[in-house]
Structure formats: structure tokens, C-alpha cells
PDB file of N, CA and C in Angstrom:
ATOM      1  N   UNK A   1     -11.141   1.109  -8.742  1.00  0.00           N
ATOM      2  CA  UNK A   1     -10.080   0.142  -8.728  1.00  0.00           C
ATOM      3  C   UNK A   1     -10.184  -0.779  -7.511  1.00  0.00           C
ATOM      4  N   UNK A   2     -10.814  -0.238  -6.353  1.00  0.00           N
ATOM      5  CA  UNK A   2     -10.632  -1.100  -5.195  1.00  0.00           C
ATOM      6  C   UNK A   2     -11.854  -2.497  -5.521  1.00  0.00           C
ATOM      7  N   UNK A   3     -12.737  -1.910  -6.064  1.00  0.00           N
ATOM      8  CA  UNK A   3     -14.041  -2.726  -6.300  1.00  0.00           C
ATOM      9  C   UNK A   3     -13.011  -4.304  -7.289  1.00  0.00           C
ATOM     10  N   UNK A   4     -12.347  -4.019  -7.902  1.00  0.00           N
ATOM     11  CA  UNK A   4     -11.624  -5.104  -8.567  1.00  0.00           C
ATOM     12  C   UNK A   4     -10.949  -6.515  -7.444  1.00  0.00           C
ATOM     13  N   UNK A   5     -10.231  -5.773  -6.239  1.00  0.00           N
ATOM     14  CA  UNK A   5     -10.105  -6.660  -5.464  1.00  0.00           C
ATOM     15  C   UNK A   5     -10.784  -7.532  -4.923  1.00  0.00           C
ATOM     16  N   UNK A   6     -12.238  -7.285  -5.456  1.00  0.00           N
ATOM     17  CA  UNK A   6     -13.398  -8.283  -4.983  1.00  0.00           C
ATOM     18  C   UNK A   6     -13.326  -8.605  -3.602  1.00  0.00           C
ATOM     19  N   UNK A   7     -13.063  -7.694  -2.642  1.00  0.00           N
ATOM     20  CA  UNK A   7     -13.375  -7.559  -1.051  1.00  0.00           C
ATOM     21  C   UNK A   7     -14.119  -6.599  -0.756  1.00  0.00           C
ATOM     22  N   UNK A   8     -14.726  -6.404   0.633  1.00  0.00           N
ATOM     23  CA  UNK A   8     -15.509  -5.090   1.137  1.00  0.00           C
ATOM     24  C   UNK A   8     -14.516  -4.609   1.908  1.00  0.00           C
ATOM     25  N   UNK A   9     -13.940  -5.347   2.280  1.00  0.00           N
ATOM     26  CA  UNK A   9     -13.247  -4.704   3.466  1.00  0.00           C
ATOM     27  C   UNK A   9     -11.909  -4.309   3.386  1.00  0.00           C
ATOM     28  N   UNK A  10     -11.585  -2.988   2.171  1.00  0.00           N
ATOM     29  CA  UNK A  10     -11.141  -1.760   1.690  1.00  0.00           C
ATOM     30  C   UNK A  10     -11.786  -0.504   1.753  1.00  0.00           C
ATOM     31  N   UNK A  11     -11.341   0.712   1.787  1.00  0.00           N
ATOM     32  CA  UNK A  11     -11.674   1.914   1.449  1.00  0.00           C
ATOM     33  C   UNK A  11     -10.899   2.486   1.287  1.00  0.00           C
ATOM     34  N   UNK A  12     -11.433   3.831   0.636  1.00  0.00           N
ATOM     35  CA  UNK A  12     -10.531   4.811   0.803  1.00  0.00           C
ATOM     36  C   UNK A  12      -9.900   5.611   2.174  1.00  0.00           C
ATOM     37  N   UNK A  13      -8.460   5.710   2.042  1.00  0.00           N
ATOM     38  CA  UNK A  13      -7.882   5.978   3.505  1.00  0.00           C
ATOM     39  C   UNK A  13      -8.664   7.610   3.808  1.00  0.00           C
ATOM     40  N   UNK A  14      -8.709   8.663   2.708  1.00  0.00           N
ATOM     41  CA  UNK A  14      -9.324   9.545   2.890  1.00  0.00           C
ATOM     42  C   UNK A  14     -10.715  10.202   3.854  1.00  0.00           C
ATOM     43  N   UNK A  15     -11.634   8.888   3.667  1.00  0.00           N
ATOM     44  CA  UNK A  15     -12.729   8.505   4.048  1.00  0.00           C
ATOM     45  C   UNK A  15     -12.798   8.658   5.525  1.00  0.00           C
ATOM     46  N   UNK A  16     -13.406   8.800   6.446  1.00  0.00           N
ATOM     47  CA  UNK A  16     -13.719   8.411   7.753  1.00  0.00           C
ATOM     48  C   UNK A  16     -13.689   7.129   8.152  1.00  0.00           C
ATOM     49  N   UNK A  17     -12.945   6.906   9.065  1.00  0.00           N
ATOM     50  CA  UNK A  17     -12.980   5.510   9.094  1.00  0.00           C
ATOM     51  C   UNK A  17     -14.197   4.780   9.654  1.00  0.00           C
ATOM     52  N   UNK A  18     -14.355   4.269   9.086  1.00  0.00           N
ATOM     53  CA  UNK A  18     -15.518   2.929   9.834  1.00  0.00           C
ATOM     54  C   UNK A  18     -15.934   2.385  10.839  1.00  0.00           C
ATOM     55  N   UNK A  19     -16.510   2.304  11.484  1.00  0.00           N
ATOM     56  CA  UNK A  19     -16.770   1.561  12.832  1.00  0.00           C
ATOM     57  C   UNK A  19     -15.944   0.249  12.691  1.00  0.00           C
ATOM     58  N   UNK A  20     -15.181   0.497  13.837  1.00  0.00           N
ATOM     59  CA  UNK A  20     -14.113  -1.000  14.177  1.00  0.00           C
ATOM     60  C   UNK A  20     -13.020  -1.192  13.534  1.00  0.00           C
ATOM     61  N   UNK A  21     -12.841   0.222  12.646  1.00  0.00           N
ATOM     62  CA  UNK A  21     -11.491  -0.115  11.626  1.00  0.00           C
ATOM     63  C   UNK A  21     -10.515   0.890  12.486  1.00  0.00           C
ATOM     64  N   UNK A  22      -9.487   0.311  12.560  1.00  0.00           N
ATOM     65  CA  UNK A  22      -8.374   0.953  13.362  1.00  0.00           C
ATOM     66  C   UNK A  22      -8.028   2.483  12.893  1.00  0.00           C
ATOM     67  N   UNK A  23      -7.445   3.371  13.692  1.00  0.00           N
ATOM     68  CA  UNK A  23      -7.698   4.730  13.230  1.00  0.00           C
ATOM     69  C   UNK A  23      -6.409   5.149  14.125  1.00  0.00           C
ATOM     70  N   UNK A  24      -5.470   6.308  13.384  1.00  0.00           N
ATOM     71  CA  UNK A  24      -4.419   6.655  14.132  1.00  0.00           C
ATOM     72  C   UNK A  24      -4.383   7.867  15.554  1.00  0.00           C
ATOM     73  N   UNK A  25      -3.388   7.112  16.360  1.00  0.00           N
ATOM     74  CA  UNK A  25      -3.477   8.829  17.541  1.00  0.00           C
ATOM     75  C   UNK A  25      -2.722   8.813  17.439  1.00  0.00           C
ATOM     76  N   UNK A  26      -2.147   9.955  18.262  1.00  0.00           N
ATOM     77  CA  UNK A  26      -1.113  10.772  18.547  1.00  0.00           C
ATOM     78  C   UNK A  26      -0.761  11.252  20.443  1.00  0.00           C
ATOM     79  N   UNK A  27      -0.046  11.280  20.805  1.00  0.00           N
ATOM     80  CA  UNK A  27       0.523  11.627  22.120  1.00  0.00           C
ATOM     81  C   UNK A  27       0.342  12.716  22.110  1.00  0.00           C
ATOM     82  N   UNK A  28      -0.197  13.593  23.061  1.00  0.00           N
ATOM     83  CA  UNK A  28      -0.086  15.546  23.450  1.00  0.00           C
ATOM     84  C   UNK A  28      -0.187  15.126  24.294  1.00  0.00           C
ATOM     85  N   UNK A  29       0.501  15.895  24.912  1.00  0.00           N
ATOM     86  CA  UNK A  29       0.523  16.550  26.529  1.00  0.00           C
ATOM     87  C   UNK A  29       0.236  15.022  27.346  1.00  0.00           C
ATOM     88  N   UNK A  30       0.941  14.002  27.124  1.00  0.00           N
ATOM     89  CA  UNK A  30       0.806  12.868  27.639  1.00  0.00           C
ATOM     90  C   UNK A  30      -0.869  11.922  27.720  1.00  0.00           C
ATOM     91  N   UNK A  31      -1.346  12.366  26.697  1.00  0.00           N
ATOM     92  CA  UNK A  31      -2.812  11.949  26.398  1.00  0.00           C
ATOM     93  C   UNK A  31      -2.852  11.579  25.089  1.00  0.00           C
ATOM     94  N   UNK A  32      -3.064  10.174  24.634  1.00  0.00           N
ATOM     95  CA  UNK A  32      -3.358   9.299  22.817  1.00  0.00           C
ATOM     96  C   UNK A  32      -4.915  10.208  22.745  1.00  0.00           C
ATOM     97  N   UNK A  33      -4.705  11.051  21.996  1.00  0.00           N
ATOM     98  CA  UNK A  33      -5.921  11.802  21.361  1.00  0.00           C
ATOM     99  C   UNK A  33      -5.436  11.063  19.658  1.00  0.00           C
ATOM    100  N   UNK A  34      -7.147  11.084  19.318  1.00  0.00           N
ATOM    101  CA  UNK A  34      -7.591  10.481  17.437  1.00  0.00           C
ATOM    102  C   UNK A  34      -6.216  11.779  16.763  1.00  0.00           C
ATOM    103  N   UNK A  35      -5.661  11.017  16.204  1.00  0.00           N
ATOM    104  CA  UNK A  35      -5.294  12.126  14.920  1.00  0.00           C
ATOM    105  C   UNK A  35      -6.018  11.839  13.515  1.00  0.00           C
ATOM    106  N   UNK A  36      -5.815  13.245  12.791  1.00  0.00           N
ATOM    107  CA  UNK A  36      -7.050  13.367  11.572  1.00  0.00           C
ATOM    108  C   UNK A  36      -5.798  12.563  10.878  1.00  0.00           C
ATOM    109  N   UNK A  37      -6.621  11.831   9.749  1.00  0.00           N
ATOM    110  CA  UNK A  37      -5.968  11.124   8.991  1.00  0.00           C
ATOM    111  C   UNK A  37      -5.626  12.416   7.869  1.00  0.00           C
ATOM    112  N   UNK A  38      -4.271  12.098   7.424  1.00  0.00           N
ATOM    113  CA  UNK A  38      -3.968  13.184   6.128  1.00  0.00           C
ATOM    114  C   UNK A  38      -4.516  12.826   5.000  1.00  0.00           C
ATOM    115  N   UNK A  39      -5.219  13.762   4.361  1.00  0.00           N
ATOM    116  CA  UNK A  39      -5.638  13.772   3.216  1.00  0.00           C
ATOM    117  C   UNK A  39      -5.186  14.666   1.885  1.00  0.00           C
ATOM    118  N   UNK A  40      -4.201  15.481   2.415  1.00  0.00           N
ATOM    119  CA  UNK A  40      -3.556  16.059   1.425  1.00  0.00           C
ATOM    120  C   UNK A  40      -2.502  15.569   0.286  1.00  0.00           C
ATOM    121  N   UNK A  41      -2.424  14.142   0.647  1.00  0.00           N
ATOM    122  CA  UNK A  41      -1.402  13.868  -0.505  1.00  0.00           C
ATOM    123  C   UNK A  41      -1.862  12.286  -0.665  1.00  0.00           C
ATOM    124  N   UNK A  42      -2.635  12.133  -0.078  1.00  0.00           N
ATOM    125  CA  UNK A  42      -3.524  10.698   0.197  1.00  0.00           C
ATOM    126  C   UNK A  42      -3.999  10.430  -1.142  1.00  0.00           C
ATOM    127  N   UNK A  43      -4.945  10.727  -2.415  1.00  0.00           N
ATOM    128  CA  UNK A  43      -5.162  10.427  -3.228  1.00  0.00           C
ATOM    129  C   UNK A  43      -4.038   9.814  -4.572  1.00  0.00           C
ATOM    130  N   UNK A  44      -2.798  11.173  -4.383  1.00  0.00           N
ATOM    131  CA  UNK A  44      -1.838  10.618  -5.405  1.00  0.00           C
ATOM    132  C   UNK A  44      -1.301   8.907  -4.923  1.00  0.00           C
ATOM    133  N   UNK A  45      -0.910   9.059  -3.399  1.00  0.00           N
ATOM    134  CA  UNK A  45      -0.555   7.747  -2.952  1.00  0.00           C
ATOM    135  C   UNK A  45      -1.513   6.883  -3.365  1.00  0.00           C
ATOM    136  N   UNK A  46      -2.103   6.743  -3.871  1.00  0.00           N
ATOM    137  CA  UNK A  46      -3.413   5.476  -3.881  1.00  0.00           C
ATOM    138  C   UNK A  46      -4.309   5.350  -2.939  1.00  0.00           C
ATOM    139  N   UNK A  47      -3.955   5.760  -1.597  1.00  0.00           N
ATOM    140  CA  UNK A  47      -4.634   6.063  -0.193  1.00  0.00           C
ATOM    141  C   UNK A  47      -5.880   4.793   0.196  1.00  0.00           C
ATOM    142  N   UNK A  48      -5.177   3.247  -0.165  1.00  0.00           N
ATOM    143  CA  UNK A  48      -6.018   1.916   0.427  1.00  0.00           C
ATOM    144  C   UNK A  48      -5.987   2.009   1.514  1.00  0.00           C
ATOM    145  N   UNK A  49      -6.825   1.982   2.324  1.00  0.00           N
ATOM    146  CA  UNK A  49      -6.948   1.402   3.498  1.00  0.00           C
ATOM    147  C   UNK A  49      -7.541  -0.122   3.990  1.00  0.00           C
ATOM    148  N   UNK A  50      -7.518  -0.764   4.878  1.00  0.00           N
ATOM    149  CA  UNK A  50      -8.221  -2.054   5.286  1.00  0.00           C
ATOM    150  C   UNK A  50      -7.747  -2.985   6.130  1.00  0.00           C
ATOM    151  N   UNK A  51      -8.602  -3.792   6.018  1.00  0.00           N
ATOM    152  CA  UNK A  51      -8.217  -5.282   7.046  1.00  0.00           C
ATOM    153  C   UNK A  51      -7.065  -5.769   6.669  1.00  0.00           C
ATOM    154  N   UNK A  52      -6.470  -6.526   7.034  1.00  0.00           N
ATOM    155  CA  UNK A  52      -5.399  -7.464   6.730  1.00  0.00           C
ATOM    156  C   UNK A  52      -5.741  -8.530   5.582  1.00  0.00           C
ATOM    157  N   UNK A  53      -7.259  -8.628   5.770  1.00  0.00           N
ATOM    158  CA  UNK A  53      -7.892 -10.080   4.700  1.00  0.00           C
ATOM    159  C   UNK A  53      -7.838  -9.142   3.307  1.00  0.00           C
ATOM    160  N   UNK A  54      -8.487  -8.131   3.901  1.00  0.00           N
ATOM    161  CA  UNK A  54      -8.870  -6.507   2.710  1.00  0.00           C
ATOM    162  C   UNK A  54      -7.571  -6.264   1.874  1.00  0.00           C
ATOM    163  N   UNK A  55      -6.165  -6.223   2.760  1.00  0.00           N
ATOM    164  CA  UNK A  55      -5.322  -5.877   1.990  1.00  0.00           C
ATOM    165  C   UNK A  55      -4.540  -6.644   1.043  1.00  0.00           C
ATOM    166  N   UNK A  56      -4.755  -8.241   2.034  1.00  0.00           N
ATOM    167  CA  UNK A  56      -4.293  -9.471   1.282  1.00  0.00           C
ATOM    168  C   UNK A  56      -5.278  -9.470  -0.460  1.00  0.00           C
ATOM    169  N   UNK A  57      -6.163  -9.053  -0.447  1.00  0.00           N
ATOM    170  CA  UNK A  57      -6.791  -9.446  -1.451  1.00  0.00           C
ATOM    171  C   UNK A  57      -6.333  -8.184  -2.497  1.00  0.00           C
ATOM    172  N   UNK A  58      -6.256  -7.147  -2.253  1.00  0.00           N
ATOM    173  CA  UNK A  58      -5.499  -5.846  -2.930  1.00  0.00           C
ATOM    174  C   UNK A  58      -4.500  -6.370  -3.314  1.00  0.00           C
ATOM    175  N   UNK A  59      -3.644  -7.308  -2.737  1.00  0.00           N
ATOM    176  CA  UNK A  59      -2.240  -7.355  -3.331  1.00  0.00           C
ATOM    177  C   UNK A  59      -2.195  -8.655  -4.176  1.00  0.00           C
ATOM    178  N   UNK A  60      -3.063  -9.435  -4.318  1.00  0.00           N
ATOM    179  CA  UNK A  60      -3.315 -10.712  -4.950  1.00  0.00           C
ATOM    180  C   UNK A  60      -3.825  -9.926  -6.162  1.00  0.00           C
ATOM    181  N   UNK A  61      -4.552  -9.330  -5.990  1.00  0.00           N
ATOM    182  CA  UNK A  61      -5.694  -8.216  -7.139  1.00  0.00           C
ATOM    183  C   UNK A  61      -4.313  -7.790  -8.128  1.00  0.00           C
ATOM    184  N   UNK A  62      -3.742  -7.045  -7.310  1.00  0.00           N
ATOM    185  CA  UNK A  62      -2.481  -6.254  -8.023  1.00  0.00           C
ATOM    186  C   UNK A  62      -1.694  -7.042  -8.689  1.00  0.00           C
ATOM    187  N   UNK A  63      -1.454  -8.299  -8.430  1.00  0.00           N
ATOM    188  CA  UNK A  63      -0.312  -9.029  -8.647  1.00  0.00           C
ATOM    189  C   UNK A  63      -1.134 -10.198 -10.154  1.00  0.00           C
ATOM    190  N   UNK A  64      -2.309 -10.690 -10.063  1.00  0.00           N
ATOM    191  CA  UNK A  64      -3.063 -11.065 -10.767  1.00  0.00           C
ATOM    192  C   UNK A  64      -3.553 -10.627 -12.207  1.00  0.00           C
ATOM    193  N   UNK A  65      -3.213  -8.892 -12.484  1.00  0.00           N
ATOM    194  CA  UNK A  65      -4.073  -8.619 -13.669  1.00  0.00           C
ATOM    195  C   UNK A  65      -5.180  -8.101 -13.267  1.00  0.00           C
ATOM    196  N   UNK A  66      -5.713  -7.888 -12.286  1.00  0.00           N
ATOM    197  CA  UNK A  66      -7.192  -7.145 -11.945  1.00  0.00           C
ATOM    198  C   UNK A  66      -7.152  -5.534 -11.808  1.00  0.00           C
ATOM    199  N   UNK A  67      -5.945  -5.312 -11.424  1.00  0.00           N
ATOM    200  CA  UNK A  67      -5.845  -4.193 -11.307  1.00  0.00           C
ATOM    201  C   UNK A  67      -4.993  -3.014 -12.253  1.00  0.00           C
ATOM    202  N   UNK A  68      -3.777  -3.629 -12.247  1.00  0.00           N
ATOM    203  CA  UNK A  68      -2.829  -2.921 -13.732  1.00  0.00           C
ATOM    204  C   UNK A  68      -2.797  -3.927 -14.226  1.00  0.00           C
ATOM    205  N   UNK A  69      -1.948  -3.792 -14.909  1.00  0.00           N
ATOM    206  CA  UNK A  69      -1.584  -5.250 -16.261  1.00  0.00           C
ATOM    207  C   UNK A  69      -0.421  -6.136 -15.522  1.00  0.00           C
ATOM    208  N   UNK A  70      -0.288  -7.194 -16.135  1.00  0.00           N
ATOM    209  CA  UNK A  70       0.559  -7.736 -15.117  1.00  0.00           C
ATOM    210  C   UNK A  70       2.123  -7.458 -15.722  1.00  0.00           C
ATOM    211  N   UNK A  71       2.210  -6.798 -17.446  1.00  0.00           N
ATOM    212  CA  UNK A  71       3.237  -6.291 -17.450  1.00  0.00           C
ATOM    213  C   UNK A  71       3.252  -5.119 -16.800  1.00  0.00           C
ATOM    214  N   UNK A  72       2.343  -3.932 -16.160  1.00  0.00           N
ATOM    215  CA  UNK A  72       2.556  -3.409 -15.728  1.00  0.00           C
ATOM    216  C   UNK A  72       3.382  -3.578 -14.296  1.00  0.00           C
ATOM    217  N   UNK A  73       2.645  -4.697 -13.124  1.00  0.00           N
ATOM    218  CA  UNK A  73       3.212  -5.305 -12.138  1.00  0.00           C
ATOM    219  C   UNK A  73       4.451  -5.646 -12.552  1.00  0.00           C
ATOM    220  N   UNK A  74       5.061  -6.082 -13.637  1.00  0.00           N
ATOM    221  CA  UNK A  74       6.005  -6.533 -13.719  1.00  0.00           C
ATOM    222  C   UNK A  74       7.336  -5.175 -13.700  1.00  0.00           C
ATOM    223  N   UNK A  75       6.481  -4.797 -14.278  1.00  0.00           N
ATOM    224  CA  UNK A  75       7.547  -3.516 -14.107  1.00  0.00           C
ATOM    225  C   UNK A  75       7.990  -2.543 -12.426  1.00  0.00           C
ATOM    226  N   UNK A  76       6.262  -2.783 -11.912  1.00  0.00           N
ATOM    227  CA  UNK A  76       6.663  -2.455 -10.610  1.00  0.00           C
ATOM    228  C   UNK A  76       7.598  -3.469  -9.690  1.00  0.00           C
ATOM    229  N   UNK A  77       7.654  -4.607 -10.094  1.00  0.00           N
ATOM    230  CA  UNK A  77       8.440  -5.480  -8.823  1.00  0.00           C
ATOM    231  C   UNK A  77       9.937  -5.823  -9.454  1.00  0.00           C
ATOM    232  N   UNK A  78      10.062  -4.984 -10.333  1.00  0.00           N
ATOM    233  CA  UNK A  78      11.357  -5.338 -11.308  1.00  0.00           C
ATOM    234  C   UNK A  78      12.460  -3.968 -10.591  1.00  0.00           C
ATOM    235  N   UNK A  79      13.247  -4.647  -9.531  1.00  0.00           N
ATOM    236  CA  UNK A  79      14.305  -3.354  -9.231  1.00  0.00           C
ATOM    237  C   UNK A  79      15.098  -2.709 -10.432  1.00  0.00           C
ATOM    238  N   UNK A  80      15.061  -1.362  -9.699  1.00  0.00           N
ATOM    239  CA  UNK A  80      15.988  -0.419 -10.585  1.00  0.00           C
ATOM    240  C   UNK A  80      16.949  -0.228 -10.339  1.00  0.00           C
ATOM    241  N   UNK A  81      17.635   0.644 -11.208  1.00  0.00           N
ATOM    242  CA  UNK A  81      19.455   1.244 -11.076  1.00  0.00           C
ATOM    243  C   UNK A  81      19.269   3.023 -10.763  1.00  0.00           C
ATOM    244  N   UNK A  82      19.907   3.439 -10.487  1.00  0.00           N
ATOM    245  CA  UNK A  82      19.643   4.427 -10.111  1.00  0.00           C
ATOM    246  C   UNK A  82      20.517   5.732 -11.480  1.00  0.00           C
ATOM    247  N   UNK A  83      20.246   6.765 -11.573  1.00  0.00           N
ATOM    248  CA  UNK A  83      21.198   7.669 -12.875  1.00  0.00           C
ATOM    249  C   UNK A  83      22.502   6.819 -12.973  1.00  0.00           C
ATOM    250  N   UNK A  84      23.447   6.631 -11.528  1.00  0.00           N
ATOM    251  CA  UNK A  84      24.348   6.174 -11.928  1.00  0.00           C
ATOM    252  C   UNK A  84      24.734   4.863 -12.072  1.00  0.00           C
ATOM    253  N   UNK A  85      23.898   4.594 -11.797  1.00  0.00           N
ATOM    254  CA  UNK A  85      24.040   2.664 -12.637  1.00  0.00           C
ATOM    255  C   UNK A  85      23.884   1.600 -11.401  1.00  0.00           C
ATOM    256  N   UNK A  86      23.869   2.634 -10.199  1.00  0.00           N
ATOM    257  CA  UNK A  86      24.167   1.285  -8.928  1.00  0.00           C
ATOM    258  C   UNK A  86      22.284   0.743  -8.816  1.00  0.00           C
ATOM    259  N   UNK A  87      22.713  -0.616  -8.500  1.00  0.00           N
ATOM    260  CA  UNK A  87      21.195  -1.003  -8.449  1.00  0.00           C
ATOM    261  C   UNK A  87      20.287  -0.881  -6.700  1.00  0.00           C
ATOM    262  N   UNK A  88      19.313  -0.919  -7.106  1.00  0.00           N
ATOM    263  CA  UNK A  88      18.341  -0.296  -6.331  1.00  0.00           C
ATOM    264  C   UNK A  88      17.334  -1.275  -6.240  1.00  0.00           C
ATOM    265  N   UNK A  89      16.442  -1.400  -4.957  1.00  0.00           N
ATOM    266  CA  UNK A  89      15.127  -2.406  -4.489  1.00  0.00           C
ATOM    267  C   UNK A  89      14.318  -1.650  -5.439  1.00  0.00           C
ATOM    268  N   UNK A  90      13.901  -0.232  -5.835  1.00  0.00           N
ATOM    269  CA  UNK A  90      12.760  -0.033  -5.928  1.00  0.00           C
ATOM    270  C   UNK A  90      12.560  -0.050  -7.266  1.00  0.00           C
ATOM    271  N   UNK A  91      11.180  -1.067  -7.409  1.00  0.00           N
ATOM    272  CA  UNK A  91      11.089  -0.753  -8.932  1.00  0.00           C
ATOM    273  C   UNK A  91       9.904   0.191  -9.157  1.00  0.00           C
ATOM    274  N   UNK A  92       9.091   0.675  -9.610  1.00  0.00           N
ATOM    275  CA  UNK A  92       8.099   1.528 -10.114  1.00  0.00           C
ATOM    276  C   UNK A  92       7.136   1.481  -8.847  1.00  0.00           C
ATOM    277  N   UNK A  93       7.241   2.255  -8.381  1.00  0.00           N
ATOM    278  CA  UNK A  93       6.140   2.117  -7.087  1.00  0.00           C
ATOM    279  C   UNK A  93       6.269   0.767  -5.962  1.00  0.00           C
ATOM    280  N   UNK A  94       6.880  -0.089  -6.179  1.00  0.00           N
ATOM    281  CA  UNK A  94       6.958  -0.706  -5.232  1.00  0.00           C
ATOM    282  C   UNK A  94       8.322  -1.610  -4.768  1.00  0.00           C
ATOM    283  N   UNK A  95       8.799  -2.268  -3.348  1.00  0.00           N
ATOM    284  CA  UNK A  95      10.183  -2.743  -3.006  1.00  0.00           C
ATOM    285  C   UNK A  95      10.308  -4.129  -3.523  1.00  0.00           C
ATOM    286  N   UNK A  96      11.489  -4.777  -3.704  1.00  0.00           N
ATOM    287  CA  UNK A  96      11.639  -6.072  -3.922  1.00  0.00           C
ATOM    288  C   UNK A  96      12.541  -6.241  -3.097  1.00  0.00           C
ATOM    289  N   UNK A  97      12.571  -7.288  -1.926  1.00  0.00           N
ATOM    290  CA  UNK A  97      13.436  -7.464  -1.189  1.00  0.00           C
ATOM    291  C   UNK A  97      13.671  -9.124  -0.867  1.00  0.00           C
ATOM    292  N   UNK A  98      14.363  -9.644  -0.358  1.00  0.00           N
ATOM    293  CA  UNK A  98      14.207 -10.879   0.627  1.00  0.00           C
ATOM    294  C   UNK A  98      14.496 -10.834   2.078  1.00  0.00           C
ATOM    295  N   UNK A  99      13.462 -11.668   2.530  1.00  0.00           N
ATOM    296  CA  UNK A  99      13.514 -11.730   3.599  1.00  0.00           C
ATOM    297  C   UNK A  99      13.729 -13.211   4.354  1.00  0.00           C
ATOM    298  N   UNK A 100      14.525 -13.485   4.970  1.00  0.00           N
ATOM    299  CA  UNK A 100      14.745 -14.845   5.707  1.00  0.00           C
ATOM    300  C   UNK A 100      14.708 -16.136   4.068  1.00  0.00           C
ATOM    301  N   UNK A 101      15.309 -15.377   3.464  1.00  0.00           N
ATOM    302  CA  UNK A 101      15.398 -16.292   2.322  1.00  0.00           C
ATOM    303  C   UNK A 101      13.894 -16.542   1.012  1.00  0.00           C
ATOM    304  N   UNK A 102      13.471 -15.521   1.844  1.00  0.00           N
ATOM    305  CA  UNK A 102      12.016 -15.356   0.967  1.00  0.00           C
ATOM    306  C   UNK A 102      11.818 -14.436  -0.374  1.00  0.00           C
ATOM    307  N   UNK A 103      11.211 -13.910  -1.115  1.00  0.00           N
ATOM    308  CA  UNK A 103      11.314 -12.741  -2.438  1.00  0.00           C
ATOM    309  C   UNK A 103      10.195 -12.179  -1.024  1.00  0.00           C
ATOM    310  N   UNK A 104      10.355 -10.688  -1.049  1.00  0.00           N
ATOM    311  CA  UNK A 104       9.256  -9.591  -0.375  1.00  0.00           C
ATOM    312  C   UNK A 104       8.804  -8.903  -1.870  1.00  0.00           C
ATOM    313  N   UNK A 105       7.493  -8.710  -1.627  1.00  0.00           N
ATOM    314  CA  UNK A 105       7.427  -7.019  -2.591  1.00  0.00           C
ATOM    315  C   UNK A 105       6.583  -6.479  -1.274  1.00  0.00           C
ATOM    316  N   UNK A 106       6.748  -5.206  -1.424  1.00  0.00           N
ATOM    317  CA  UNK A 106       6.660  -4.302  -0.239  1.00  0.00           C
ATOM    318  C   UNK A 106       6.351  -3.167  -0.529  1.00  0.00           C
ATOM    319  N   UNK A 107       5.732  -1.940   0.294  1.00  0.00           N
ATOM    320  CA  UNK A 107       5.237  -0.564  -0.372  1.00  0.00           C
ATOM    321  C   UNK A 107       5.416   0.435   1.083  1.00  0.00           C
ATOM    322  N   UNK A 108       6.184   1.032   1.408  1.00  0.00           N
ATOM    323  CA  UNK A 108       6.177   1.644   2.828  1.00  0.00           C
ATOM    324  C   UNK A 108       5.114   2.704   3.020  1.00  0.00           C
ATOM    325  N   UNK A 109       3.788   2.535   1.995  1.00  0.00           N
ATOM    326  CA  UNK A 109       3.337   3.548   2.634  1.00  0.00           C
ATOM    327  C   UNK A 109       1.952   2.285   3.547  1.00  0.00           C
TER     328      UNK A 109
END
């Protein structure tokens, strides 16, 4: 699926990261030591990783038909109601929000 975004500069978050691709630490004992990236629940999430250009093109990909259908997209950026009827940002995997008068779609992971 990532190969659809027609960029290189994606991977899988699972993966080791790459030379020069940003990588997370953690604080101990007052020292930023590498933390291991999680991989235990990383695959169900979709687990993209990348550049900013990398991710811009993932979400153009997504939003385009390259990746689900775009009724599918449509369904993800379409907010929901929740059992009891009150409505909700999230539609199928992803947020719909505005921002400064803008439409957002958004994904907190």
C-alpha cells in the first residue's frame, strides 16, 4: 500500500529506522537514551512512518483513490454520532475538525 503513494520516503514504522530519519528517546535517569520503537500493535495501526514530503504524499494518496476507494475515504472523513446520537469528529479511522476556519482531517497516531 505504501508503494501507491508513489514516494520513497515512507516505511514501515516497524522497521529500523533509516539513516537520518528521526527516531524516538526517552529520559532515564536524566539521560535522552534511543527508545525501541513499539511494534506490538504497530501493524494493526497501519504503522507509516516518514518525511513530512513522505507523509504529504500518503495523505494525497489516501484522499485521491490510490489507496482505499474514495468512497471508502469518504466514509473515513465523514463524522460520526456516537450509540447515543450525540455527534462526534471521528469518522472511520480518521478526525474531521476545523481549524482557524479551515476543514482538518487528522489521525493522532
Amino acid at each position: 500500500m505504501i508503494r501507491r503513494a508513489g514516494t520513497d520516503e515512507l516505511y514501515a514504522c516497524a522497521a529500523p529506522p533509516e539513516p537520518g530519519r528521526a527516531r524516538p528517546y526517552a529520559l532515564v535517569n536524566d539521560s535522552l537514551v534511543a527508545a525501541p520503537l513499539p511494534v506490538d500493535y504497530g501493524w494493526g495501526a497501519g504503522s507509516v512512518c516518514g518525511s513530512v514530503r513522505g507523509l504529504a504524499a500518503w495523505a494525497t494518496a489516501l484522499a485521491d483513490g490510490r489507496v482505499v476507494s474514495r468512497d471508502s475515504y469518504a466514509q473515513m472523513t465523514t463524522p460520526g454520532r456516537t450509540a447515543s446520537g450525540a455527534a462526534t469528529p471521528y469518522g472511520f479511522g480518521l478526525y474531521v475538525d476545523t481549524v482557524a476556519g479551515h476543514p482538518v482531517v487528522w489521525h493522532g497516531g
